[in-house]
C-alpha atoms as a PDB file:
ATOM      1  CA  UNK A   1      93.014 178.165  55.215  1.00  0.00           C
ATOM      2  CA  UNK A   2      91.273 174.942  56.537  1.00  0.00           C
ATOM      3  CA  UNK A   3      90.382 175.039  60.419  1.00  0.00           C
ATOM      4  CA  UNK A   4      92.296 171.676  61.829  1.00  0.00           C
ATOM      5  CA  UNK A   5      91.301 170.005  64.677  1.00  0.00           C
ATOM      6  CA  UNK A   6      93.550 167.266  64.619  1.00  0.00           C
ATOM      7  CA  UNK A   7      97.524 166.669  63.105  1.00  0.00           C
ATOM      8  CA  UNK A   8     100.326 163.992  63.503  1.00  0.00           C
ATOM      9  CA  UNK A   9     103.001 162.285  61.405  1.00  0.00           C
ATOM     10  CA  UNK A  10     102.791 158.525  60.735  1.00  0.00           C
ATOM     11  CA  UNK A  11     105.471 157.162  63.281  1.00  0.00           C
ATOM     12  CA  UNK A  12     108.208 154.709  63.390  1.00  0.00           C
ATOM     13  CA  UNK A  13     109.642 152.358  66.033  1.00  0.00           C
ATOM     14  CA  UNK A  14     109.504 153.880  69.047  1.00  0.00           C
ATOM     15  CA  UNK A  15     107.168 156.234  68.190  1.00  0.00           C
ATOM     16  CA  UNK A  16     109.458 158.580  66.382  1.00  0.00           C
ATOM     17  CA  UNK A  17     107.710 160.938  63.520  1.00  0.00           C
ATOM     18  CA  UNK A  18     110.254 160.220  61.490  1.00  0.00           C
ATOM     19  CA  UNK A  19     108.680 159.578  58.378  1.00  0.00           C
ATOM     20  CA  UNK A  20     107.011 162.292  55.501  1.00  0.00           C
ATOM     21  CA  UNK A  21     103.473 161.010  56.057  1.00  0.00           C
ATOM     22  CA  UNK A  22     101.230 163.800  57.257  1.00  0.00           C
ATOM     23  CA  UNK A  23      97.768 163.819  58.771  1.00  0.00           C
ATOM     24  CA  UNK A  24      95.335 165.961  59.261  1.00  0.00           C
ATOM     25  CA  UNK A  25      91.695 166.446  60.628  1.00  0.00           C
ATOM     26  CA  UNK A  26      89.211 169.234  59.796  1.00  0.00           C
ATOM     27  CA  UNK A  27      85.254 169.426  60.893  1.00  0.00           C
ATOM     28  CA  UNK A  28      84.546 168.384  57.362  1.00  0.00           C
ATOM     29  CA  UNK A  29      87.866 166.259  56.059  1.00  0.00           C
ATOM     30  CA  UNK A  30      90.750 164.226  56.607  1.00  0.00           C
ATOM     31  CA  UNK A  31      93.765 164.705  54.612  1.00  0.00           C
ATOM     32  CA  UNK A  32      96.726 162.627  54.263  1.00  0.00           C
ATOM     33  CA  UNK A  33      99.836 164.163  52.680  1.00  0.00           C
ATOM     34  CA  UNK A  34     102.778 161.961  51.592  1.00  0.00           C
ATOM     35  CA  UNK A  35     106.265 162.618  50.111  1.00  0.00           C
ATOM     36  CA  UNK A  36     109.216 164.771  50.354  1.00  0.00           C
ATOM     37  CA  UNK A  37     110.341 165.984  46.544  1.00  0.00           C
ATOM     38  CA  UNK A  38     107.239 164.593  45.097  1.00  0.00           C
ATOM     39  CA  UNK A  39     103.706 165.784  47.381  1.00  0.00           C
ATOM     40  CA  UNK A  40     101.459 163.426  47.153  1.00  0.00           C
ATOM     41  CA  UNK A  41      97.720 165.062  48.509  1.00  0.00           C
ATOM     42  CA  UNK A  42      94.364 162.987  49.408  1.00  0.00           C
ATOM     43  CA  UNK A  43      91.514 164.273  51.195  1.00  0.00           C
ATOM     44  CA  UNK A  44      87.884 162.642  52.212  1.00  0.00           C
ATOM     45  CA  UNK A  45      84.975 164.440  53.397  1.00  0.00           C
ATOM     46  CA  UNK A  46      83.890 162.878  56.228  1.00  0.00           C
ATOM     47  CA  UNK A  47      80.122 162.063  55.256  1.00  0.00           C
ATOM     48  CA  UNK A  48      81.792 159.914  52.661  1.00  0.00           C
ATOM     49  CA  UNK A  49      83.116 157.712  55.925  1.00  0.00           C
ATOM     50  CA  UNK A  50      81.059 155.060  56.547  1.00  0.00           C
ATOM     51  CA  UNK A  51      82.936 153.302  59.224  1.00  0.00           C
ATOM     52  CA  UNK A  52      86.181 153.771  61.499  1.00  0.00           C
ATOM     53  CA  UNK A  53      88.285 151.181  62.982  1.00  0.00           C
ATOM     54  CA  UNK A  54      91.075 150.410  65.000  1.00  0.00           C
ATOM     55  CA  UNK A  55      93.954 148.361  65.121  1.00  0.00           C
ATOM     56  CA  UNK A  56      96.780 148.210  68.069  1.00  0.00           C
ATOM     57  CA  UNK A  57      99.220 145.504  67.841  1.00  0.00           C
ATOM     58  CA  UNK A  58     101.832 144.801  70.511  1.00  0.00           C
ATOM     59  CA  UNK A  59     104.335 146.799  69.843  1.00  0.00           C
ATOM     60  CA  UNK A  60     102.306 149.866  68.664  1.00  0.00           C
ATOM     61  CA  UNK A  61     100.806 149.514  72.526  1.00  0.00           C
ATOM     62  CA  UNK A  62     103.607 149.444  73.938  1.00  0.00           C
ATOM     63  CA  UNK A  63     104.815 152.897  72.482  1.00  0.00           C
ATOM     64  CA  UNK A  64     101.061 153.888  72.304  1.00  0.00           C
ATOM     65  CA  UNK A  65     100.422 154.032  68.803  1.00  0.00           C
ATOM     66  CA  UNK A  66      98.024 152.430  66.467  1.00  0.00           C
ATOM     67  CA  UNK A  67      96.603 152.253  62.994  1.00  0.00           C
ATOM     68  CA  UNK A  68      93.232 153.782  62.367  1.00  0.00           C
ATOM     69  CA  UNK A  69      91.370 151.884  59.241  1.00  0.00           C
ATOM     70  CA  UNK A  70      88.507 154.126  57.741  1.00  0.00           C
ATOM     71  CA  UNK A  71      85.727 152.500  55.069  1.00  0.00           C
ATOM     72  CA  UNK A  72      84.400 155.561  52.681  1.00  0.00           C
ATOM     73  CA  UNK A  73      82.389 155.934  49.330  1.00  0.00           C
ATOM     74  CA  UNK A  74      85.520 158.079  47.752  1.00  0.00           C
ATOM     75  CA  UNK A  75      86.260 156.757  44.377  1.00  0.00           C
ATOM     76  CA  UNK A  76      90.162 157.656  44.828  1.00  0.00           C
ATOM     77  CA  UNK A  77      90.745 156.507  48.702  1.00  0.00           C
ATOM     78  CA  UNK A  78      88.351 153.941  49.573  1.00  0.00           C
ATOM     79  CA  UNK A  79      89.436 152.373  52.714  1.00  0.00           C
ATOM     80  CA  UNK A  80      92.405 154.057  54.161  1.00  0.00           C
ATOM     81  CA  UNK A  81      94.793 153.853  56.955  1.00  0.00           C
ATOM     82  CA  UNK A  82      96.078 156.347  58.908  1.00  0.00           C
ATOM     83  CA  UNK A  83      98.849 154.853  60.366  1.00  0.00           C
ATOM     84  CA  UNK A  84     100.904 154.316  63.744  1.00  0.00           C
ATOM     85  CA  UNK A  85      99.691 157.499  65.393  1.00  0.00           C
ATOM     86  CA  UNK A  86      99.634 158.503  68.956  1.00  0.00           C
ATOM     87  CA  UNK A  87      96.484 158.682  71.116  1.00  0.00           C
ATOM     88  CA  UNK A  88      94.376 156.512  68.611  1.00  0.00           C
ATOM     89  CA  UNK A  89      91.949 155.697  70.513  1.00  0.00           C
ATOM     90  CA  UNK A  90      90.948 159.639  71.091  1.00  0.00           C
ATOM     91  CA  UNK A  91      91.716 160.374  67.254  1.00  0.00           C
ATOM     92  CA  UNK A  92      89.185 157.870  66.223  1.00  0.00           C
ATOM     93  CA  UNK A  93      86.630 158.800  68.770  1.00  0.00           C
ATOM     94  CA  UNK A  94      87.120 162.141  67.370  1.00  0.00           C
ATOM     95  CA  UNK A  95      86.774 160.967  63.740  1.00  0.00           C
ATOM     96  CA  UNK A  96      83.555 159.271  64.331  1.00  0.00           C
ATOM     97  CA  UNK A  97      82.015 162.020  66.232  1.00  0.00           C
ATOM     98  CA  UNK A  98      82.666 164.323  63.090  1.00  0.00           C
ATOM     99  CA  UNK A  99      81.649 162.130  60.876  1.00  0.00           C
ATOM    100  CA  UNK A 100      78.267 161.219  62.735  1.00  0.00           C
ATOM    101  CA  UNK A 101      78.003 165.481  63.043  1.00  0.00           C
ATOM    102  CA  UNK A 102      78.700 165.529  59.544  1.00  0.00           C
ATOM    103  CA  UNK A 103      76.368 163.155  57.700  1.00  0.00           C
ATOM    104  CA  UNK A 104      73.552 164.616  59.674  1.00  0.00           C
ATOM    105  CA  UNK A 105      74.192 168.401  58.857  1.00  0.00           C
ATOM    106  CA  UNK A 106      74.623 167.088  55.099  1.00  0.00           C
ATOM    107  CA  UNK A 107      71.106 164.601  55.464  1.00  0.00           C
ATOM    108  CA  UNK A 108      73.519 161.526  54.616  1.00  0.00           C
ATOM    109  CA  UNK A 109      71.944 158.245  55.477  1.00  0.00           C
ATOM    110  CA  UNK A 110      73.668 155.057  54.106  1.00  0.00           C
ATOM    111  CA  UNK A 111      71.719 151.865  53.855  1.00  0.00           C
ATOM    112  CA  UNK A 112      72.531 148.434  55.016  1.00  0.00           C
ATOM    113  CA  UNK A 113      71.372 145.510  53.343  1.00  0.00           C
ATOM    114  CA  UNK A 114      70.681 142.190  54.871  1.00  0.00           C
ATOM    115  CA  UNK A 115      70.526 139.157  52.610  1.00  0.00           C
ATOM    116  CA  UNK A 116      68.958 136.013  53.320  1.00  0.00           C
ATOM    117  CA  UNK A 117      71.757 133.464  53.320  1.00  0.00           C
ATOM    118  CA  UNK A 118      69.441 130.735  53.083  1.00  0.00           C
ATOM    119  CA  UNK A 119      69.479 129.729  56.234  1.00  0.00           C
ATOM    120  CA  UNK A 120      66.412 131.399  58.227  1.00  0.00           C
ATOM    121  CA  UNK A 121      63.044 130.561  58.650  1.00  0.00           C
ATOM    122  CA  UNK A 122      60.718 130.293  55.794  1.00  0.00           C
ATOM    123  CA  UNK A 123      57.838 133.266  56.114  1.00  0.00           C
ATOM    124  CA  UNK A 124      55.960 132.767  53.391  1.00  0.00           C
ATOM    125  CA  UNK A 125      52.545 131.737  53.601  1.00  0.00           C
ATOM    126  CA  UNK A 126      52.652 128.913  51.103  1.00  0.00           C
ATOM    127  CA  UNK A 127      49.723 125.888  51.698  1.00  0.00           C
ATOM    128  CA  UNK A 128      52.097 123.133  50.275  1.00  0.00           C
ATOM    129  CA  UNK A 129      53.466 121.144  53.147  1.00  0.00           C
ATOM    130  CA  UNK A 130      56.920 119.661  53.175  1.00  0.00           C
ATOM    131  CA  UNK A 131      55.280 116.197  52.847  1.00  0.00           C
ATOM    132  CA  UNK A 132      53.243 116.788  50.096  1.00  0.00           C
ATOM    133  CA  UNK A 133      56.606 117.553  47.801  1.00  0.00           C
ATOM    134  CA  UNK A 134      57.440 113.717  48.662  1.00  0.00           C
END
């Protein structure tokens, strides 16, 4: 049996759990469990999450709900949601820290690429001045 840290049910108006969409949050995955006749079962391992975000729109604030968005590697969830949940801004401060704790005890690094968009300065060390192209 997995340890979880974290559970709720994607909610409705009002705030009502109301609906078959499960969550749940263990030191090394999230699962998301959909369905009533037909189960429907996804889980990520957390070093696969490479960022978390979060999305309250009017109404979820004023039953205090939101939507948390989460950007992984996994070839079958990519980005998810999990959706209209309470206390998101705890859940996803609690996502990130076990995701952080996560990819280091796992020696996960991602990389980040910056491309030149052809905008910055020039470094090379060329000898050809701009006026001599003329």
């Amino acid at each position: 049996m997995v340890d979880v840290v974290w559970k709720d049910r994607k909610r409705i108006i009002f705030g009502l759990p109301w609906t078959f969409t499960k969550y749940g949050l263990s030191q090394d995955r999230i699962f998301i469990e959909t369905g009533i006749l037909n189960l429907h079962e996804n889980e990520v391992r957390l070093y696969r999450i490479m960022d978390v975000s979060l999305e309250r729109k009017l109404w979820q604030r004023l039953f205090g709900l939101g939507t948390i968005t989460c950007y992984s590697s996994d070839k079958s969830m990519g980005v998810f949601q999990i959706k209209n949940i309470k206390a998101p801004s705890e859940v996803k401060e609690l996502i990130s820290s076990y995701v952080e704790e996560e990819r280091s005890r796992k020696r996960v690094t991602s990389k980040e690429f910056i491309m030149d968009d052809g905008f910055g300065e020039d470094d090379s060390d060329s000898d050809i001045d701009s006026d001599d192209m003329l």
